[in-house]
Protein backbone atom coordinates (compact mmCIF):
# COMPACT_ATOMS: atom_id res chain seq x y z
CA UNK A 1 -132.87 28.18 -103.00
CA UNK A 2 -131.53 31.46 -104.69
CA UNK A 3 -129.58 32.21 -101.84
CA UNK A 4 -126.85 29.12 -102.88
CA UNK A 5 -127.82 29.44 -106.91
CA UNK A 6 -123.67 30.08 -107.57
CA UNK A 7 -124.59 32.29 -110.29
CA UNK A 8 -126.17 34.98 -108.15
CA UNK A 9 -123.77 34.76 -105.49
CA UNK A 10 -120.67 35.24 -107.93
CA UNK A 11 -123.42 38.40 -109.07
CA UNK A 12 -123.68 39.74 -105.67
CA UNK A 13 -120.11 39.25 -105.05
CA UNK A 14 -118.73 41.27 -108.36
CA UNK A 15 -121.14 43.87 -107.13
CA UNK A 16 -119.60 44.49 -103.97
CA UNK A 17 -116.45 45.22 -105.58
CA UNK A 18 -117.32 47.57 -108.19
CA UNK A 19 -117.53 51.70 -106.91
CA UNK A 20 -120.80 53.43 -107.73
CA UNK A 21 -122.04 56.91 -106.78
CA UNK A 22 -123.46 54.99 -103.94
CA UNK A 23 -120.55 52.52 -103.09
CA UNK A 24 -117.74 54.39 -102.43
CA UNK A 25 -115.73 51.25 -101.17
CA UNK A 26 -115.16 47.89 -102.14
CA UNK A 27 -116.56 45.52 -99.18
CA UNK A 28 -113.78 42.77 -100.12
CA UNK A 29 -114.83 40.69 -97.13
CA UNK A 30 -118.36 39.97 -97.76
CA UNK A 31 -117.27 39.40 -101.64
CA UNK A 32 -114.55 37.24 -100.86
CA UNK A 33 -116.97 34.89 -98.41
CA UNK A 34 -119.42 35.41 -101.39
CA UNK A 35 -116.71 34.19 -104.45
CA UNK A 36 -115.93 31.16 -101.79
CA UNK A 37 -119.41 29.95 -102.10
CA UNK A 38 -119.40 30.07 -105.82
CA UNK A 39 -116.83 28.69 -106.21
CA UNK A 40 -117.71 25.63 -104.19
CA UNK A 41 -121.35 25.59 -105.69
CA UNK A 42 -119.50 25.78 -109.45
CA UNK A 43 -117.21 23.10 -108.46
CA UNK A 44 -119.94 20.80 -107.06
CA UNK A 45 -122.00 21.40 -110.39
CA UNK A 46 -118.98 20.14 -112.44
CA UNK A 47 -118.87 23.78 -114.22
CA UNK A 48 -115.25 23.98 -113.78
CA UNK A 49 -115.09 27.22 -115.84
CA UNK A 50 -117.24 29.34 -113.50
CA UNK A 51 -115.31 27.66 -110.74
CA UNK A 52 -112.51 28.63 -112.01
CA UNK A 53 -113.29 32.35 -112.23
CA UNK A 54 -114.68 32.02 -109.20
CA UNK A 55 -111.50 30.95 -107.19
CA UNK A 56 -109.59 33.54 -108.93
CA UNK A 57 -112.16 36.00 -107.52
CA UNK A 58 -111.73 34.63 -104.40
CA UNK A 59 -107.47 34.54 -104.54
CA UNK A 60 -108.05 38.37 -105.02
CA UNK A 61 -110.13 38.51 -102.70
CA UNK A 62 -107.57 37.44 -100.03
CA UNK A 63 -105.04 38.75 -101.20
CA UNK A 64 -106.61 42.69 -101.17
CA UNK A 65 -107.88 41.40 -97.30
CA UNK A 66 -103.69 40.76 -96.93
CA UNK A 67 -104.33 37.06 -96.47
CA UNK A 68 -101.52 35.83 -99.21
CA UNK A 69 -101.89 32.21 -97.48
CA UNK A 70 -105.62 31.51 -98.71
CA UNK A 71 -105.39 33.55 -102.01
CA UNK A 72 -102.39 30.74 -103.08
CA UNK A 73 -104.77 28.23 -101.89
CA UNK A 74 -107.58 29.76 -104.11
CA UNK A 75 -105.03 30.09 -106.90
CA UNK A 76 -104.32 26.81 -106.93
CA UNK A 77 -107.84 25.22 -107.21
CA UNK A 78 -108.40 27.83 -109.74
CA UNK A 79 -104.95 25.85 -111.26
CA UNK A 80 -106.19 22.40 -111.21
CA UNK A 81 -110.01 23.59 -112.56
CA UNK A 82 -107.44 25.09 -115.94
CA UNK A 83 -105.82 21.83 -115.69
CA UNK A 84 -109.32 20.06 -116.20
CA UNK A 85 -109.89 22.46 -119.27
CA UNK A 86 -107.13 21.89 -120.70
CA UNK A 87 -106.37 25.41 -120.57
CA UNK A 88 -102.29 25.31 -120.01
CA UNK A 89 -101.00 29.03 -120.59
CA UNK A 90 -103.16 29.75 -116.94
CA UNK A 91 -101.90 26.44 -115.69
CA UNK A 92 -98.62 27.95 -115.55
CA UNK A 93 -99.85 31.13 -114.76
CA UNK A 94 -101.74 30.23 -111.76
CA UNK A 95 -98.94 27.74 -109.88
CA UNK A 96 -96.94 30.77 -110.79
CA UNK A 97 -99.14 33.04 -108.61
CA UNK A 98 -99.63 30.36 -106.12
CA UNK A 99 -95.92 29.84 -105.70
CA UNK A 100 -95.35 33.50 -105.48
CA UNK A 101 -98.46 33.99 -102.86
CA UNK A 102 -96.39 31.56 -100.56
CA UNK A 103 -93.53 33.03 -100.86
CA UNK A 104 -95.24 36.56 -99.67
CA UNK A 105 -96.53 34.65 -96.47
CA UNK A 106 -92.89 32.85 -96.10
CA UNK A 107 -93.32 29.58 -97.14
CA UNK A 108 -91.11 27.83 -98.99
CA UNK A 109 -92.01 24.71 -99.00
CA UNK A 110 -95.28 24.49 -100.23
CA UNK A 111 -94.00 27.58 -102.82
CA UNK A 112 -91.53 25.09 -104.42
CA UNK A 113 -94.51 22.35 -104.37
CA UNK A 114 -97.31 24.50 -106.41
CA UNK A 115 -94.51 25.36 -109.39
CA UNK A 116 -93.85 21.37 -109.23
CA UNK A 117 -97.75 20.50 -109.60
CA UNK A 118 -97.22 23.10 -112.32
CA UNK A 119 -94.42 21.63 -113.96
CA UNK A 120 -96.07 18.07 -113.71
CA UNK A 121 -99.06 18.86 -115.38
CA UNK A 122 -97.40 20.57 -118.30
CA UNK A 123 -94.95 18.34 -118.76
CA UNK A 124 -96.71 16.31 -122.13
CA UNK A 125 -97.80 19.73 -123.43
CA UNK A 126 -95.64 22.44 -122.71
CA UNK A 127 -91.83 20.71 -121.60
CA UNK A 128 -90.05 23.73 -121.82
CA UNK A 129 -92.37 25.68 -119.24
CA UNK A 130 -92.48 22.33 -117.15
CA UNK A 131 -88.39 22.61 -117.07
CA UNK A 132 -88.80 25.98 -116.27
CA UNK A 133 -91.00 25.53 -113.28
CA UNK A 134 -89.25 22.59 -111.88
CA UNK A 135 -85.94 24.23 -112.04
CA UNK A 136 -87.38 27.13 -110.04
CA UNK A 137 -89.14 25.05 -108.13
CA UNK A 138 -85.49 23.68 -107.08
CA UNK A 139 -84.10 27.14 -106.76
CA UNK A 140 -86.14 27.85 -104.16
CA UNK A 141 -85.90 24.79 -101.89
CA UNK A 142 -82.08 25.28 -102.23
CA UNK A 143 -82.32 28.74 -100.93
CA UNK A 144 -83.83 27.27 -98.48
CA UNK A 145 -81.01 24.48 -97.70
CA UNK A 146 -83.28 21.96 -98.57
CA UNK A 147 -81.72 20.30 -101.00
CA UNK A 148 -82.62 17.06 -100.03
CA UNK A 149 -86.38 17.72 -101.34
CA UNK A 150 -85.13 18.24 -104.24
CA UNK A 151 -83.67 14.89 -105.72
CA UNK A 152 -86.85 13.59 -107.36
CA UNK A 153 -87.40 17.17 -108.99
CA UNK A 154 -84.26 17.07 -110.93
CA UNK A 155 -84.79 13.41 -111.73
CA UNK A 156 -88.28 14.72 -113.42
CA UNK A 157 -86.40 17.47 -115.35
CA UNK A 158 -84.06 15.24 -116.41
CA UNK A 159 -86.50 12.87 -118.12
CA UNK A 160 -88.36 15.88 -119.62
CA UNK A 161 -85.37 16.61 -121.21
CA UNK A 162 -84.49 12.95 -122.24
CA UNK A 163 -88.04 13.49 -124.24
CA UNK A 164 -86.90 16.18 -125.71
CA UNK A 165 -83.54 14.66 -127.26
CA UNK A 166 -82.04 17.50 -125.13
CA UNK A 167 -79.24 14.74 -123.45
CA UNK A 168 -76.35 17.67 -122.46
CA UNK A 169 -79.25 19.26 -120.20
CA UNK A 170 -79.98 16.42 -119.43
CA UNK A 171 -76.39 15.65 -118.09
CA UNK A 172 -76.33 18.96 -116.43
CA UNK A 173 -79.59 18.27 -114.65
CA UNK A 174 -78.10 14.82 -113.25
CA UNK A 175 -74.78 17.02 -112.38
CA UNK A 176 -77.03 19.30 -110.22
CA UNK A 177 -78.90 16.54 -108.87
CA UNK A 178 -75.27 15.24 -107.69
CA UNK A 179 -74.11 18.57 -106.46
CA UNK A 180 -77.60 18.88 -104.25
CA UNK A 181 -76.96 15.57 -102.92
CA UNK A 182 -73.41 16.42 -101.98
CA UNK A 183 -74.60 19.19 -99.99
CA UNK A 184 -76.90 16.48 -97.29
CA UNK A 185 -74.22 13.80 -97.84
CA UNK A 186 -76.21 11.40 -99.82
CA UNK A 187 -73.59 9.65 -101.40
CA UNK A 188 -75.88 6.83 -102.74
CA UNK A 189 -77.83 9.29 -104.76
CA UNK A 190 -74.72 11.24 -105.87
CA UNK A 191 -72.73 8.48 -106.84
CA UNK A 192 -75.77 7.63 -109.15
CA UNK A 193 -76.43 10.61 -110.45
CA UNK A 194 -72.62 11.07 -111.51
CA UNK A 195 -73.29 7.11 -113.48
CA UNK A 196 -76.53 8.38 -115.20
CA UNK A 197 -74.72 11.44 -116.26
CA UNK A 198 -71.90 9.51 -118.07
CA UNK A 199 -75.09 7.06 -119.36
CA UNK A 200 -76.43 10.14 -120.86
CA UNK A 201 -72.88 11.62 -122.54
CA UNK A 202 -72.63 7.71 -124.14
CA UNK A 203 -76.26 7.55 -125.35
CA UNK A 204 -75.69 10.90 -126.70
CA UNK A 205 -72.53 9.15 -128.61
CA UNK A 206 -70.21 11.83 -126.74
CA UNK A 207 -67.46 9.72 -125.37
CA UNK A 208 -64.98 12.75 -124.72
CA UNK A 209 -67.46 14.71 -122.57
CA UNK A 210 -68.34 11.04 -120.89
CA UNK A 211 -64.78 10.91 -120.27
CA UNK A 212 -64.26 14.13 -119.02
CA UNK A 213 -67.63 13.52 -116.93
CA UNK A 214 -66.25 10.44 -115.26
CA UNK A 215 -62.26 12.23 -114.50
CA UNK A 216 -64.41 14.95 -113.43
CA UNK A 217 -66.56 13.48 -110.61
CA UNK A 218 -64.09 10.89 -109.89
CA UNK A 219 -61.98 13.76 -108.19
CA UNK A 220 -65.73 13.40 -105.79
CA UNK A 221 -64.38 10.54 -103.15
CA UNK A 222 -67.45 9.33 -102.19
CA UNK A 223 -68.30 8.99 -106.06
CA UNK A 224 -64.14 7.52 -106.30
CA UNK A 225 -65.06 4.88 -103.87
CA UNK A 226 -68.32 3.54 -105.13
CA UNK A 227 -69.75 0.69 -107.15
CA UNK A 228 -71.07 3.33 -109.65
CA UNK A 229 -67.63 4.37 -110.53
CA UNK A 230 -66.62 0.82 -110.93
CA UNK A 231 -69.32 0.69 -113.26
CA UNK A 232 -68.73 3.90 -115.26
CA UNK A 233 -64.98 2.67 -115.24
CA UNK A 234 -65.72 -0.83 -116.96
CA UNK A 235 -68.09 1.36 -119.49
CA UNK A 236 -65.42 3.25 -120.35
CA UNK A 237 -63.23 0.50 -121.04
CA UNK A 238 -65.61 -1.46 -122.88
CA UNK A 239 -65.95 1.93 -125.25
CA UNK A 240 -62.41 2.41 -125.68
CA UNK A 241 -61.82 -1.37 -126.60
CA UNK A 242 -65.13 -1.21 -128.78
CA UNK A 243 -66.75 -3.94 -126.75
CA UNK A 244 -70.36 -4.22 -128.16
CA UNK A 245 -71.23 -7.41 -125.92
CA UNK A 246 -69.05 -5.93 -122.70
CA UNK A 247 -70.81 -2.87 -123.41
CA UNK A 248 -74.52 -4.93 -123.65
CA UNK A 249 -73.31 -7.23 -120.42
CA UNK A 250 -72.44 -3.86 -118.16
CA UNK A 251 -76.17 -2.08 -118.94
CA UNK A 252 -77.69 -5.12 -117.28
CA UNK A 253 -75.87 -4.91 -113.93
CA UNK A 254 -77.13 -4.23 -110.65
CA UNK A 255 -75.73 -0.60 -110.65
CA UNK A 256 -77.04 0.16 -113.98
CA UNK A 257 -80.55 -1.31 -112.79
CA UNK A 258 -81.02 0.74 -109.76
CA UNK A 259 -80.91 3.60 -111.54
CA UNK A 260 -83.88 5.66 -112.27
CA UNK A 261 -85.89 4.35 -114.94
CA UNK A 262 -85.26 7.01 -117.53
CA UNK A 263 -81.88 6.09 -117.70
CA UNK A 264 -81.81 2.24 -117.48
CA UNK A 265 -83.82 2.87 -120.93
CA UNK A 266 -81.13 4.37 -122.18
CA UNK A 267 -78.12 2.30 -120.81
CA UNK A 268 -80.21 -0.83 -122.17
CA UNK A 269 -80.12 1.03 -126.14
CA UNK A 270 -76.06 1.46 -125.58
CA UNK A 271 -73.92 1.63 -127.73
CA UNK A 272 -75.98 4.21 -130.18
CA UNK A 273 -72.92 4.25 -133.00
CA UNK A 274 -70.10 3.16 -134.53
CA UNK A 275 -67.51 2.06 -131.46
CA UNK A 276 -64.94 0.30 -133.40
CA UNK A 277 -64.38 3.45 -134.59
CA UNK A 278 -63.60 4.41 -131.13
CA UNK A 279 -61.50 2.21 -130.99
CA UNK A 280 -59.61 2.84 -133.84
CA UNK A 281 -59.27 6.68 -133.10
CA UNK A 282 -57.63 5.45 -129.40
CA UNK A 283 -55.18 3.40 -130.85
CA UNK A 284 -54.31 6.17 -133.37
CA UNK A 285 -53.82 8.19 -130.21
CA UNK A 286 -51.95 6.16 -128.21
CA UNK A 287 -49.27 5.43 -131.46
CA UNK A 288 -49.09 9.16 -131.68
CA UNK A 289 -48.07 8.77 -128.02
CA UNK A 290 -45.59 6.66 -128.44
CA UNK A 291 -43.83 8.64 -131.61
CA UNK A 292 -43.92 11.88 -129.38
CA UNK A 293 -42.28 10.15 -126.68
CA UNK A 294 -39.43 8.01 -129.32
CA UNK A 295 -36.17 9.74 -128.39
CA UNK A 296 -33.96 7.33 -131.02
């Protein structure tokens, strides 16, 4: 059975693109039929580096036969074979391609959905190329005034960058997140993502920018009006009159606990410092207040 031995076919294939003195042209549509085959005969043989080649053969195959559809296709197996190997740099690489292959052939959609597969699988190994690719992943669906598609991308960047300690991008992600879901009038998932923000800001110990978060999107009046703000309100509060067991009692309620999981982990640690020095510093304010306003 020579005919279907992968190894000859990927052969006979690389042959048919290569000029000699008695090929003067490449015949990319036999080749590309040819690469197919291997790669399918590599796959089913479990030699998932061959395969790999193979696909990428077969992407450039398609794409040189102006068929940008099945070269991302092709790209993308040849993605998830690197993805077996461990081999991350072409993970990237190749939902890169795949994404930009769609994009050629005007699809958005699926575009945005290879540099998420991307992002996913690199998220353990390489976080700051999985942040990369998920926030161009959302770029592109919001270009596309989908913004609704992409809520559970931006939670997924956020959490890569709660792993990484990284909590301000982390706020900024959840800010996005908010604006995105402003845009389709999901006020349930903006309202949240304002909370988790001002979660994030008190993890991170930064009660002025948690402040300023929460004055911020309270000017929002669908985020105003909501049991999240209520909740963010009665944090506050709890921070300012260096409340440990107010502060303990308010991560356990039903707004905190519908939150996405990343962040009930952190609203269950709060508070992460000292907040009867808080509380000390806002009475300090508030007598300075008081003098600045003393007309006798």
């Amino acid at each position: 059975m020579s005919s279907s031995d992968p190894n000859k076919l990927l052969a006979k294939a690389d042959k048919l693109t290569k000029l000699s003195l008695t090929r003067w042209s490449a015949d990319w549509k036999t080749a590309t039929v040819l690469y197919e085959q291997a790669a399918n005969g590599f796959r089913g043989a479990r030699n998932h580096e061959k395969a790999k080649i193979a696909y990428e053969k077969a992407s450039q195959g398609q794409q040189m036969l102006s068929s940008p559809w099945d070269a991302a296709k092709h790209m993308e197996s040849a993605a998830a074979l690197a993805k077996e190997l461990s081999n991350w740099r072409e993970v990237a690489d190749f939902y890169q391609k795949a994404s930009e292959l769609y994009m050629e052939c005007g699809r958005p959609q699926p575009a945005s959905d290879a540099l998420a597969k991307g992002a996913r699988a690199l998220e353990d190994t390489m976080p700051e190329e999985a942040i990369q690719l998920y926030t161009d992943a959302c770029t592109i669906l919001e270009d596309d005034e989908k913004e609704q598609m992409t809520f559970d991308l931006y939670r997924a960047v956020t959490s890569v960058y709660i792993k990484l300690e990284k909590y301000t991008d982390a706020a900024s992600s959840l800010l996005r997140l908010g604006l995105a879901a402003d845009k389709c009038n999901a006020t349930n998932s903006q309202s949240k993502a304002y909370l988790s923000a001002i979660i994030v800001y008190l993890y991170a110990h930064d009660f002025k920018q948690a402040e300023k978060c929460y004055n911020d999107c309270s000017q929002i009046d669908a985020f105003l009006k909501s049991d999240h703000n209520r909740c963010a309100s009665k944090f506050l509060s709890a921070y300012t009159d260096g409340d440990v067991d107010e502060i303990k009692k308010i991560a356990q309620s039903s707004a905190v606990s519908h939150l996405d999981h990343a962040i009930i982990r952190l609203a269950r640690k709060l508070p992460t410092g000292d907040v009867s020095a808080l509380k000390t510093s806002t009475a300090e304010d508030d007598e300075d207040s008081l003098d600045e306003n003393d007309l006798t």
